[in-house]
Protein backbone atom coordinates (compact mmCIF):
# COMPACT_ATOMS: atom_id res chain seq x y z
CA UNK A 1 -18.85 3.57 20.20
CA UNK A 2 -16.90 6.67 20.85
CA UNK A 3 -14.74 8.52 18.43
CA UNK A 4 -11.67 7.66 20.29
CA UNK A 5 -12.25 3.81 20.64
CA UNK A 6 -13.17 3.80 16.66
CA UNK A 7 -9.83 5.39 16.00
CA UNK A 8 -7.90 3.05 18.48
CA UNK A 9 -10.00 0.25 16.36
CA UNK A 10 -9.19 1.94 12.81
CA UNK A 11 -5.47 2.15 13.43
CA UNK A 12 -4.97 -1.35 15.28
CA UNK A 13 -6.72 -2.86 11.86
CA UNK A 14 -4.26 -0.41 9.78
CA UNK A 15 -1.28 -1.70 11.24
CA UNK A 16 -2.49 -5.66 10.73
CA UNK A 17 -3.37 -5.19 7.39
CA UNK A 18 0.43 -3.26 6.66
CA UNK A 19 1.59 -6.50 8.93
CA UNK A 20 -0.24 -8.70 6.94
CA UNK A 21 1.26 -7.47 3.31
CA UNK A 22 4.77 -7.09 5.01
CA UNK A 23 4.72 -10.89 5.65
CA UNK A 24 2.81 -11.55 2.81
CA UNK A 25 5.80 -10.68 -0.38
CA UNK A 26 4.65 -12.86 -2.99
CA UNK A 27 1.73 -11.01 -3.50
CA UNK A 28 2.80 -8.64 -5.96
CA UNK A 29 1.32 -4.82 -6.06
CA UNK A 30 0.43 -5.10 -9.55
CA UNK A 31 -2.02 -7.82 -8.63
CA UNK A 32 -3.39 -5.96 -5.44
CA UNK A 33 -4.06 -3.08 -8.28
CA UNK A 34 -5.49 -5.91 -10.74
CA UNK A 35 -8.15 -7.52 -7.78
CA UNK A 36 -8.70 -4.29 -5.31
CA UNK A 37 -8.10 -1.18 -6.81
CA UNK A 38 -5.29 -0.49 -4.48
CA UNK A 39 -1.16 -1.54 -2.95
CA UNK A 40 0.98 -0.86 -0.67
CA UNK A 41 2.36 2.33 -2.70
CA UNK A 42 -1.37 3.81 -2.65
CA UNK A 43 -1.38 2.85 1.41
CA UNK A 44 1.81 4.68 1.12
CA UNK A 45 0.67 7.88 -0.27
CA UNK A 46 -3.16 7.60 2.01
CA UNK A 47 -0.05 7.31 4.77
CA UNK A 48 1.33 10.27 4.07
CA UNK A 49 -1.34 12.45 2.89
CA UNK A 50 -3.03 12.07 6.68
CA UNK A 51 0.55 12.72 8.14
CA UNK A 52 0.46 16.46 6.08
CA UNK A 53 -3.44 16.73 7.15
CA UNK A 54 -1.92 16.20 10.94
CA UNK A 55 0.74 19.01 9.51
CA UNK A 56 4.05 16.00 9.85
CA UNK A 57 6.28 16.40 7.21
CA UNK A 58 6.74 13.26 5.70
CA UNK A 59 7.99 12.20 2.08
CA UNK A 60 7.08 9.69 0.26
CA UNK A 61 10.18 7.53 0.81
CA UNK A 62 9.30 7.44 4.57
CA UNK A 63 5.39 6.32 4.19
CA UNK A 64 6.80 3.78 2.19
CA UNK A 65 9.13 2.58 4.91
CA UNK A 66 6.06 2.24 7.11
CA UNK A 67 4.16 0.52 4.91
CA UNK A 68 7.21 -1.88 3.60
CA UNK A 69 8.78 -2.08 6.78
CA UNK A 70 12.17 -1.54 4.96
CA UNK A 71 13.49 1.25 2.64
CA UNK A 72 11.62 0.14 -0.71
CA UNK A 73 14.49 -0.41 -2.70
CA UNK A 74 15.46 -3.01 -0.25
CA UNK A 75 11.78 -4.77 -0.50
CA UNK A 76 12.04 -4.03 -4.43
CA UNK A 77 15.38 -6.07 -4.70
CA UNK A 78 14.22 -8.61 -2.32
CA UNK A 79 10.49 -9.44 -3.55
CA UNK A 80 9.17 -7.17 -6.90
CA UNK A 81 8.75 -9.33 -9.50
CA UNK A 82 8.58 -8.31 -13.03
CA UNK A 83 4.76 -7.67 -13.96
CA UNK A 84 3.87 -10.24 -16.80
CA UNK A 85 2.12 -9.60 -19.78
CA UNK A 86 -0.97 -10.66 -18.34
CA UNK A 87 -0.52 -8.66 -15.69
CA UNK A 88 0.04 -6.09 -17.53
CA UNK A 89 -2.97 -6.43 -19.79
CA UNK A 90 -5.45 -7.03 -16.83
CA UNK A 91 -4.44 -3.91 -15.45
CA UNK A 92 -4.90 -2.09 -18.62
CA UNK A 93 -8.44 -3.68 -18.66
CA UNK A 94 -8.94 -2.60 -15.63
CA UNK A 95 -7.73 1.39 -15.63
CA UNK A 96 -9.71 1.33 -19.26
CA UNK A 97 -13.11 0.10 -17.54
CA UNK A 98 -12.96 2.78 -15.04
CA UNK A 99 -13.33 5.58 -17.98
């Protein structure tokens, strides 16, 4: 496969997968952290980290919009809900087992 057709592939499977959380809102980021290691705020900051590799000035607030679809405070209002205290506490389990 060429590099160009890998690319095409790469971002056609990026933008499902930011489709597929944006439509996806019950699943919370704190569980995405919990079960893979990563959410949409990390996608966020991979986001913009390639856009200042490519030298585009983005902020944070803008990767986010990509990856939210909406301004985050919007999607925050709409569909964050508070982390539980399991939540919380799996987490914790988790950031302590990667020491």
């Amino acid at each position: 496969m060429d590099k160009s057709t890998q690319t095409e592939l790469e971002a056609a499977a990026f933008r499902r997968l930011v489709s597929h959380l944006q439509k996806h809102t019950e699943v919370q980021n704190i569980e995405l952290m919990i079960l893979a290691d990563f959410c949409r705020n990390c996608l966020a900051k991979w986001y913009m980290a390639e856009a200042a590799e490519q030298g585009i000035a983005m902020d944070y607030e803008q990767a986010r919009e990509v990856v939210y679809g909406m301004p985050y405070k919007e999607w925050k209002d709409k569909f964050q809900t508070e982390a539980t205290d399991e939540q919380l506490a799996a987490f914790d389990r988790k950031q302590q087992a990667k020491l």
